[in-house]
C-alpha atoms as a PDB file:
ATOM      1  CA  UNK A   1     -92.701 156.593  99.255  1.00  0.00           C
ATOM      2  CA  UNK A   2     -90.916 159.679  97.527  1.00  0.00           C
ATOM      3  CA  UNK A   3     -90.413 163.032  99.355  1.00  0.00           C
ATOM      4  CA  UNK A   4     -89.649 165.145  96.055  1.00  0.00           C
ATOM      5  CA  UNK A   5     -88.968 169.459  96.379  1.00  0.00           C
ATOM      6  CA  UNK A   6     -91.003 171.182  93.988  1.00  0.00           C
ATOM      7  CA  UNK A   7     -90.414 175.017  94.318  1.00  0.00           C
ATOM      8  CA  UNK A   8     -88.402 174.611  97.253  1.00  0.00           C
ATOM      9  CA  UNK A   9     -90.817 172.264  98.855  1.00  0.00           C
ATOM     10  CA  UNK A  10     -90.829 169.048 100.006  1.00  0.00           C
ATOM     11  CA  UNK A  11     -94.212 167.216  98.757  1.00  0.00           C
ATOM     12  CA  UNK A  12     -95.033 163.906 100.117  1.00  0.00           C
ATOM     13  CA  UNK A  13     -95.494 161.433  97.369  1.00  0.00           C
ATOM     14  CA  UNK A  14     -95.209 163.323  94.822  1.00  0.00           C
ATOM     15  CA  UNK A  15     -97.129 162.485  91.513  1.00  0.00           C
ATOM     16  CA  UNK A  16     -96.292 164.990  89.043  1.00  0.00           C
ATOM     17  CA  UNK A  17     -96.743 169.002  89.106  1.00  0.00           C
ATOM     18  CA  UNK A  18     -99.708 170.131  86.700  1.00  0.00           C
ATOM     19  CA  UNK A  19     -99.075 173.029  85.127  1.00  0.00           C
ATOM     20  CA  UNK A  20    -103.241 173.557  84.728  1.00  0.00           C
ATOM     21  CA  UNK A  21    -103.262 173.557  88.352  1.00  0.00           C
ATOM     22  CA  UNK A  22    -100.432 175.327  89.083  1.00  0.00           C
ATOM     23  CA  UNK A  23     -99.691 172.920  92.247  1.00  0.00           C
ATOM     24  CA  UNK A  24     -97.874 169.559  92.840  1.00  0.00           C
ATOM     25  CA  UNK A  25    -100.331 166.837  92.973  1.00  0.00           C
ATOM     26  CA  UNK A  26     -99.079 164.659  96.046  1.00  0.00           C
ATOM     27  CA  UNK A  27    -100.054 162.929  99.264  1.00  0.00           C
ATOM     28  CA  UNK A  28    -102.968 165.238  99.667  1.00  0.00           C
ATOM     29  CA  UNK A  29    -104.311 166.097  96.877  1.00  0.00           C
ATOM     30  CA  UNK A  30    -103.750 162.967  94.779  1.00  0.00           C
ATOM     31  CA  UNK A  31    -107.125 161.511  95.226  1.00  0.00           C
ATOM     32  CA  UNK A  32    -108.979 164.626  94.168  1.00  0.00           C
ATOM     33  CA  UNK A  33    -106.817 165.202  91.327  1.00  0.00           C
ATOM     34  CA  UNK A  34    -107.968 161.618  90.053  1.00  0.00           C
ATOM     35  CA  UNK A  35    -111.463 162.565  90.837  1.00  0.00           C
ATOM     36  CA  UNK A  36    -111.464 165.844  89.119  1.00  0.00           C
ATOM     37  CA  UNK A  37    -110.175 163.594  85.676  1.00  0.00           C
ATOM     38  CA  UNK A  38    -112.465 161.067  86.138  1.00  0.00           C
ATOM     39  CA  UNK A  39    -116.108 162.917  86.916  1.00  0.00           C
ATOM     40  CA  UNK A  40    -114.649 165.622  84.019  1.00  0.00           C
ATOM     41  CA  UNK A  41    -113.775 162.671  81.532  1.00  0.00           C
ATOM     42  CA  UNK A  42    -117.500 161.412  81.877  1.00  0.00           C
ATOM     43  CA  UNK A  43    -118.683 164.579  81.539  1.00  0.00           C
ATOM     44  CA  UNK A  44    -117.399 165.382  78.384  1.00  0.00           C
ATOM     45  CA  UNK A  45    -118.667 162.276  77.444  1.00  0.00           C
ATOM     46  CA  UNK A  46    -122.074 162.426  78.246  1.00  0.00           C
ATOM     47  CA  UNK A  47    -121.705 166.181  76.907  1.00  0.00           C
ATOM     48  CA  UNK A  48    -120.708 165.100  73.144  1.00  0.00           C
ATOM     49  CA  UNK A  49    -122.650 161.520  73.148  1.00  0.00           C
ATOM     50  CA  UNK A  50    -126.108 163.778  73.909  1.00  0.00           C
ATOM     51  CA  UNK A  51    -124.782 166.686  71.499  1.00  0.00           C
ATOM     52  CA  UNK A  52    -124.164 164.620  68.764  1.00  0.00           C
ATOM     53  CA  UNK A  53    -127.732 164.887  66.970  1.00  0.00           C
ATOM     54  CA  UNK A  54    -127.319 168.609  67.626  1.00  0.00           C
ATOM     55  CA  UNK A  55    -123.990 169.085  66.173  1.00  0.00           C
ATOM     56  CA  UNK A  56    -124.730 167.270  63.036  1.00  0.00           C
ATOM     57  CA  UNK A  57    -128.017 169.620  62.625  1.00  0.00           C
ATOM     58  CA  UNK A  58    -125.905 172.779  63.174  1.00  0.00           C
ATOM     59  CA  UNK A  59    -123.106 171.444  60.878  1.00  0.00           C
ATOM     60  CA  UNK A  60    -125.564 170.791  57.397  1.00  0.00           C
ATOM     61  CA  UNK A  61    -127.498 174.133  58.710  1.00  0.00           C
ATOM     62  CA  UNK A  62    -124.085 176.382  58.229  1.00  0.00           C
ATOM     63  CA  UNK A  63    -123.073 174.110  55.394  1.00  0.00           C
ATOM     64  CA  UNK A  64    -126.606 175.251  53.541  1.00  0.00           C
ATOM     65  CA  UNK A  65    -126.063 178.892  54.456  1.00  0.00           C
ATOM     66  CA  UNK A  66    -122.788 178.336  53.014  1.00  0.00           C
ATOM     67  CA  UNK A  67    -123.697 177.214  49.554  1.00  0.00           C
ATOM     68  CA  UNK A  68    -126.833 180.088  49.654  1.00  0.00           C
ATOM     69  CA  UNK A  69    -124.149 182.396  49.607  1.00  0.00           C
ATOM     70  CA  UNK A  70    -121.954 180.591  47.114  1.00  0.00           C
ATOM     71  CA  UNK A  71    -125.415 179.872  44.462  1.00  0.00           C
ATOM     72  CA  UNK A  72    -127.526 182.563  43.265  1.00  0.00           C
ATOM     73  CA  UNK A  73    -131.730 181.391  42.756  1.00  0.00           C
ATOM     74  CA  UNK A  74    -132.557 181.492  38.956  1.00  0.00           C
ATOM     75  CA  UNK A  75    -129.073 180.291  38.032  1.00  0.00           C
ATOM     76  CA  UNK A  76    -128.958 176.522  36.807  1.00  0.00           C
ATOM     77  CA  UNK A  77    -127.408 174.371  39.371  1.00  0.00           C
ATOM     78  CA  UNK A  78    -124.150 172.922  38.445  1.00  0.00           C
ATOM     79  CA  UNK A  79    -120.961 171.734  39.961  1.00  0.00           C
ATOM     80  CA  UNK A  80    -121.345 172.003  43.904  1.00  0.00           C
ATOM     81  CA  UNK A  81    -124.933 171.685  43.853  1.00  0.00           C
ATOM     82  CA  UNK A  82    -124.463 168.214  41.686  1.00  0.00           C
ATOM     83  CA  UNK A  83    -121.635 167.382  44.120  1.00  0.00           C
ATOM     84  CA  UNK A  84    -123.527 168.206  46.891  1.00  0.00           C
ATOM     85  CA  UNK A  85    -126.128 166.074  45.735  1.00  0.00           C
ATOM     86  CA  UNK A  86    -129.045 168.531  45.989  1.00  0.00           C
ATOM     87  CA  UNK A  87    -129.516 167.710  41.745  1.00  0.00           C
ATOM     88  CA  UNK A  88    -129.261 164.181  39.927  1.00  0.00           C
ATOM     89  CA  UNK A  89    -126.202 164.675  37.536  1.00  0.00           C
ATOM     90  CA  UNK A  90    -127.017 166.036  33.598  1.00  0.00           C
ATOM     91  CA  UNK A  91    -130.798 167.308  34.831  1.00  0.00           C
ATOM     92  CA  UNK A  92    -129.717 171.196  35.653  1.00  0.00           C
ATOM     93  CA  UNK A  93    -132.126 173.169  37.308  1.00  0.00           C
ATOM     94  CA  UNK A  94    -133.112 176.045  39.614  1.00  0.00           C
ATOM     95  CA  UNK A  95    -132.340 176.416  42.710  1.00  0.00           C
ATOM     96  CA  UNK A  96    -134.720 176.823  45.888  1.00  0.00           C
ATOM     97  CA  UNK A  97    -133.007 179.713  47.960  1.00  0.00           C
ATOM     98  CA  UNK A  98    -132.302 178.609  51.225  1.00  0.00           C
ATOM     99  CA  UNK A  99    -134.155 180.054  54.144  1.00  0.00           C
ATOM    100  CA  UNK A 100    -131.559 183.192  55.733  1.00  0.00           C
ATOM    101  CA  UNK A 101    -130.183 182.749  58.544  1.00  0.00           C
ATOM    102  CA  UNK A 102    -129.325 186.095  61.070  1.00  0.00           C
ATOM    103  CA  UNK A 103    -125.955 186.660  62.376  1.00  0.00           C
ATOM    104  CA  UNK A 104    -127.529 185.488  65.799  1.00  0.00           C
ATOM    105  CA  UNK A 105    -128.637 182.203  64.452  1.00  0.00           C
ATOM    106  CA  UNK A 106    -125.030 181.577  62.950  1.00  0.00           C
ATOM    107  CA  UNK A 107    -123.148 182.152  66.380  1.00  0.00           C
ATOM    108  CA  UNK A 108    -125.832 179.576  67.889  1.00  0.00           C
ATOM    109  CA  UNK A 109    -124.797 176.701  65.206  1.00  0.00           C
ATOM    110  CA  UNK A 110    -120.910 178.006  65.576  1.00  0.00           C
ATOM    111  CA  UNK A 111    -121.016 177.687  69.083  1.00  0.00           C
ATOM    112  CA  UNK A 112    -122.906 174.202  69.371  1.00  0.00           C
ATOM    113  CA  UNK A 113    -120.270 172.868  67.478  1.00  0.00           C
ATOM    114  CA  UNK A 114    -117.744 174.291  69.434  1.00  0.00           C
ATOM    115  CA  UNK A 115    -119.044 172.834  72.181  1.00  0.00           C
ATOM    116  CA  UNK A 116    -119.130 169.294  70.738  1.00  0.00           C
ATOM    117  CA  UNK A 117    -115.558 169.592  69.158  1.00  0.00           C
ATOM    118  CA  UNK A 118    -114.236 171.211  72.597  1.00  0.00           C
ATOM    119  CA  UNK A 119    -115.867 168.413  74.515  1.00  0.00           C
ATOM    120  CA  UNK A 120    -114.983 165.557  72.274  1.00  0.00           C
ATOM    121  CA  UNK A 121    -110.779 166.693  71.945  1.00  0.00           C
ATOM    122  CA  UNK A 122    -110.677 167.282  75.898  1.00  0.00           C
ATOM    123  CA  UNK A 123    -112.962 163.625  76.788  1.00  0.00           C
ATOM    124  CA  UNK A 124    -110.387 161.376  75.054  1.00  0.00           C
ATOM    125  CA  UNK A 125    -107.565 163.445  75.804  1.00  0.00           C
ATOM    126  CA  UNK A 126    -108.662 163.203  79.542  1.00  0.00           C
ATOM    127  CA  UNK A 127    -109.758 160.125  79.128  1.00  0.00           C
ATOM    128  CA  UNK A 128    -106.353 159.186  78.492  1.00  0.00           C
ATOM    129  CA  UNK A 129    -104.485 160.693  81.559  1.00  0.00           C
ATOM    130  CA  UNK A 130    -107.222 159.181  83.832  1.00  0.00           C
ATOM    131  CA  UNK A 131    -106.721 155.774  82.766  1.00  0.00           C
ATOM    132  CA  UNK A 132    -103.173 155.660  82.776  1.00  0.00           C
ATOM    133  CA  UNK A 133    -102.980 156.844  86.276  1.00  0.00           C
ATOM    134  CA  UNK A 134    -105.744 154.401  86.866  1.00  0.00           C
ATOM    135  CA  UNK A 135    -103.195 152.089  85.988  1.00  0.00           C
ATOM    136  CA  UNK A 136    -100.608 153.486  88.213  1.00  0.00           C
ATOM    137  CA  UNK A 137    -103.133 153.345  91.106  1.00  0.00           C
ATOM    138  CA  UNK A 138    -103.714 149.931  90.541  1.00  0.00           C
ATOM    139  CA  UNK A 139     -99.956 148.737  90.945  1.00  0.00           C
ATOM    140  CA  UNK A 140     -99.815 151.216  94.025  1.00  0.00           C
ATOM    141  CA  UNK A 141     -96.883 153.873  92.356  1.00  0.00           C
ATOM    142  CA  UNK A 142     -97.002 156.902  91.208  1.00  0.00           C
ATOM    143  CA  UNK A 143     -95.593 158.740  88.101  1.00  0.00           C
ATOM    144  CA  UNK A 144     -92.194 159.071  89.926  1.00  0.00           C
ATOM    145  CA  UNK A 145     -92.264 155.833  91.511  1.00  0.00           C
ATOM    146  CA  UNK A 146     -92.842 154.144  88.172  1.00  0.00           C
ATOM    147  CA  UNK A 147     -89.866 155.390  86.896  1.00  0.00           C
ATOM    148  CA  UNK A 148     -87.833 154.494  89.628  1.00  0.00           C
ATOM    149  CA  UNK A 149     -89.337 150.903  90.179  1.00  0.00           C
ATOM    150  CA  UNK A 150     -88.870 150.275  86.343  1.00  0.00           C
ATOM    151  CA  UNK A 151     -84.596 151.043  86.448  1.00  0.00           C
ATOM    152  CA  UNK A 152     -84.873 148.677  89.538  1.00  0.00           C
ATOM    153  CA  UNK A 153     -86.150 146.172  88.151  1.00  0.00           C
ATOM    154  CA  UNK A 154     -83.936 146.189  84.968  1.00  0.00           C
ATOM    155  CA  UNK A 155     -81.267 146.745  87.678  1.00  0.00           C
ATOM    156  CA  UNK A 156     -81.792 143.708  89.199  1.00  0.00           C
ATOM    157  CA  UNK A 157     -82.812 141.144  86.135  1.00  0.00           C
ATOM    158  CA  UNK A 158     -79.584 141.934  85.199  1.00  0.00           C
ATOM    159  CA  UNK A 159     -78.502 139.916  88.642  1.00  0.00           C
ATOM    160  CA  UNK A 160     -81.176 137.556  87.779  1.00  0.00           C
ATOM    161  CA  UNK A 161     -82.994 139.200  90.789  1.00  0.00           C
ATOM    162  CA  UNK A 162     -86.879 140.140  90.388  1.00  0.00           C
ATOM    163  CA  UNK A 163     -87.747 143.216  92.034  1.00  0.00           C
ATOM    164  CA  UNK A 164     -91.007 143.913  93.852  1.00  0.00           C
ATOM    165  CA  UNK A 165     -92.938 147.307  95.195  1.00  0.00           C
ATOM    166  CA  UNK A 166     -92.927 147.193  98.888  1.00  0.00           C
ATOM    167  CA  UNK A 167     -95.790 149.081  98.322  1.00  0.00           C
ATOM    168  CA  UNK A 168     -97.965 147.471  96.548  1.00  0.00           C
ATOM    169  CA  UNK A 169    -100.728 146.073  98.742  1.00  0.00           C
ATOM    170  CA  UNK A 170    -102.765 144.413  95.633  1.00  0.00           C
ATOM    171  CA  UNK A 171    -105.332 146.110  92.710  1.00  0.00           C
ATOM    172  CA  UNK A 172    -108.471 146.151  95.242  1.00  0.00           C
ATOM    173  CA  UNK A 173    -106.147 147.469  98.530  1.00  0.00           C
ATOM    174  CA  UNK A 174    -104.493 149.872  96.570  1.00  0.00           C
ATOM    175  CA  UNK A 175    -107.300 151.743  95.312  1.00  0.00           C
ATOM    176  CA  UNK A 176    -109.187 151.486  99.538  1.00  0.00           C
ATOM    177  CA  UNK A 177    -105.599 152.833 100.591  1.00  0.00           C
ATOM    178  CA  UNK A 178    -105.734 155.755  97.632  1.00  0.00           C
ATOM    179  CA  UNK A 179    -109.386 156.728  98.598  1.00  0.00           C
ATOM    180  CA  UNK A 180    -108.835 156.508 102.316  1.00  0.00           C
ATOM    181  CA  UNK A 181    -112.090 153.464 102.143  1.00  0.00           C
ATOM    182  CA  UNK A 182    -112.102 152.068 105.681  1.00  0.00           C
ATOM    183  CA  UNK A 183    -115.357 150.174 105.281  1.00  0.00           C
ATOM    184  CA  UNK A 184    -118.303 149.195 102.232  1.00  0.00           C
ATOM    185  CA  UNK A 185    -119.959 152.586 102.848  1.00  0.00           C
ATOM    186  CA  UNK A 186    -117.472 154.785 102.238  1.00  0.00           C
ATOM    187  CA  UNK A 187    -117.493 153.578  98.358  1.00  0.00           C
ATOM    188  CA  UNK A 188    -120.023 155.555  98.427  1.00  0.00           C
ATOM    189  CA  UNK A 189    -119.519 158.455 101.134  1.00  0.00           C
ATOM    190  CA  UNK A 190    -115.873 158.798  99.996  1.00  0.00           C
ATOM    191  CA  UNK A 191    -115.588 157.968  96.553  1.00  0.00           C
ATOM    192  CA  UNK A 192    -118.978 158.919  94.547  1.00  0.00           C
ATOM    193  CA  UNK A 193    -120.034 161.827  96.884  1.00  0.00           C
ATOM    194  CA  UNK A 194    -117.759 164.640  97.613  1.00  0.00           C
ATOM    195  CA  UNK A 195    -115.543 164.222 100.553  1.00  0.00           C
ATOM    196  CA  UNK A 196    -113.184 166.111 103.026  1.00  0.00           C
ATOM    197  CA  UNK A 197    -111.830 163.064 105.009  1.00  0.00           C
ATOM    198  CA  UNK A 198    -107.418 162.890 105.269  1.00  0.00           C
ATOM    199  CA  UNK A 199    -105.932 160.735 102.929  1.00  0.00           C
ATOM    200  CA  UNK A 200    -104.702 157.010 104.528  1.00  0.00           C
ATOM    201  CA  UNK A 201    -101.718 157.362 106.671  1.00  0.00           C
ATOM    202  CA  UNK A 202     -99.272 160.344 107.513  1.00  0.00           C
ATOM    203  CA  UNK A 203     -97.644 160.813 104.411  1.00  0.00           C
ATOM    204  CA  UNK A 204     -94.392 159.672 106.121  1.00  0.00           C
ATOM    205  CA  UNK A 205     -94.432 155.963 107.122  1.00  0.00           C
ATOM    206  CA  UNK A 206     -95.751 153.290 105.196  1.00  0.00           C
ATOM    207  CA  UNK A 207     -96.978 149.652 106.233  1.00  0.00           C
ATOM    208  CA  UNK A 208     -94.866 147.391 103.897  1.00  0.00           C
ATOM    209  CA  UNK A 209     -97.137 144.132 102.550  1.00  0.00           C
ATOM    210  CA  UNK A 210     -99.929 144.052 105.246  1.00  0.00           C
ATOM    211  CA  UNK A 211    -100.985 140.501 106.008  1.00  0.00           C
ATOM    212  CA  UNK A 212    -104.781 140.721 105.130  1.00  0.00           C
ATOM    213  CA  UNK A 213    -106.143 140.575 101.593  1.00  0.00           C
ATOM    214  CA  UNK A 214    -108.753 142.596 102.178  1.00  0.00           C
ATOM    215  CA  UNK A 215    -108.442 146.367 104.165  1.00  0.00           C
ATOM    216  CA  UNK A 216    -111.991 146.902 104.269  1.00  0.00           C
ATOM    217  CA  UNK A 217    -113.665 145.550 107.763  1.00  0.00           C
ATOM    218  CA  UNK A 218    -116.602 142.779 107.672  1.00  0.00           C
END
């Protein structure tokens, strides 16, 4: 595991330093950095899945007020009313006026689909980071580490060696390790529900390859 100085100080594996926290994410703070992603990613999923009806409504509703500026009533309907397709084409007509809408009833529809665009943009953006260091969780690195492990092993296929993480204790072992799981209840004390407990270990020494499959106690 990496001791890396960030700021003049030494953070034990050390992921990365977010500039949106202003901190290094490291030894212990990793696993709520993950869980901040994760429970935020979902939530600006659930947020723009459940907004979509509402976005769509406040979309065509500024869209109308748009074109009731744009058409006058009395004046035959041509050119964006046919290609809006309030009018079949060569049948002119007169327009309905559409109902007003107040300046407090435009920020309403202007801010719902804020919200939905905001939401939408920062859920797969999120989205994104999460599962990638989903990934790195699973193969027991970190950002650093990956780096590092990757010019070793092109280091030593070029001896026809194959390098291996010392620290990799397997998918299922790395994640109980990550989120300090110590038996089946803690998936749910520890992971799901908020949680002060230390992270596994001391930061500083590291078992290498532990002989059981499985970390979690029958």
């Amino acid at each position: 595991m990496l001791f890396i100085c960030c700021s003049y100080r030494c953070i034990l594996k050390m992921d990365h330093h977010c500039p949106w926290l202003n901190n290094c994410v490291g030894h212990f703070n990793h696993r709520y950095f993950f869980s901040f992603c994760l429970f935020m990613t979902l939530g600006c999923v659930y947020c723009s899945i459940s907004g979509r009806n509402l976005f769509l409504d406040a979309y065509h509703a500024l869209e109308r007020f748009k074109h009731s500026d744009l058409e006058k009533p009395g004046v035959p309907v041509t050119g964006i009313g046919l290609l809006i397709g309030l009018l079949p084409s060569g049948q002119p007509n007169f327009q309905t006026p559409a109902p007003p809408y107040t300046f407090q009833e435009r920020m309403i529809h202007k801010s719902i689909i804020y919200m939905w665009v905001l939401t939408s943009t920062v859920g797969v953006a999120l989205g994104a980071l999460t599962v990638w260091h989903a990934v790195l969780i699973s193969r027991g690195e970190t950002s650093i580490e990956r780096h590092i492990n990757k010019k070793e092993r092109q280091r030593l296929a070029a001896w026809g060696k194959v390098y291996r993480n010392h620290f990799n204790y397997g998918k299922l072992n790395n994640w109980k390790v990550f989120f300090g799981v110590e038996k089946k209840s803690h998936w749910v004390t520890r992971v799901l529900l908020p949680s002060g407990h230390l992270p596994h270990g001391d930061g500083l020494t590291w078992d290498i390859f532990p002989v059981r499959k499985d970390l979690t106690p029958v």
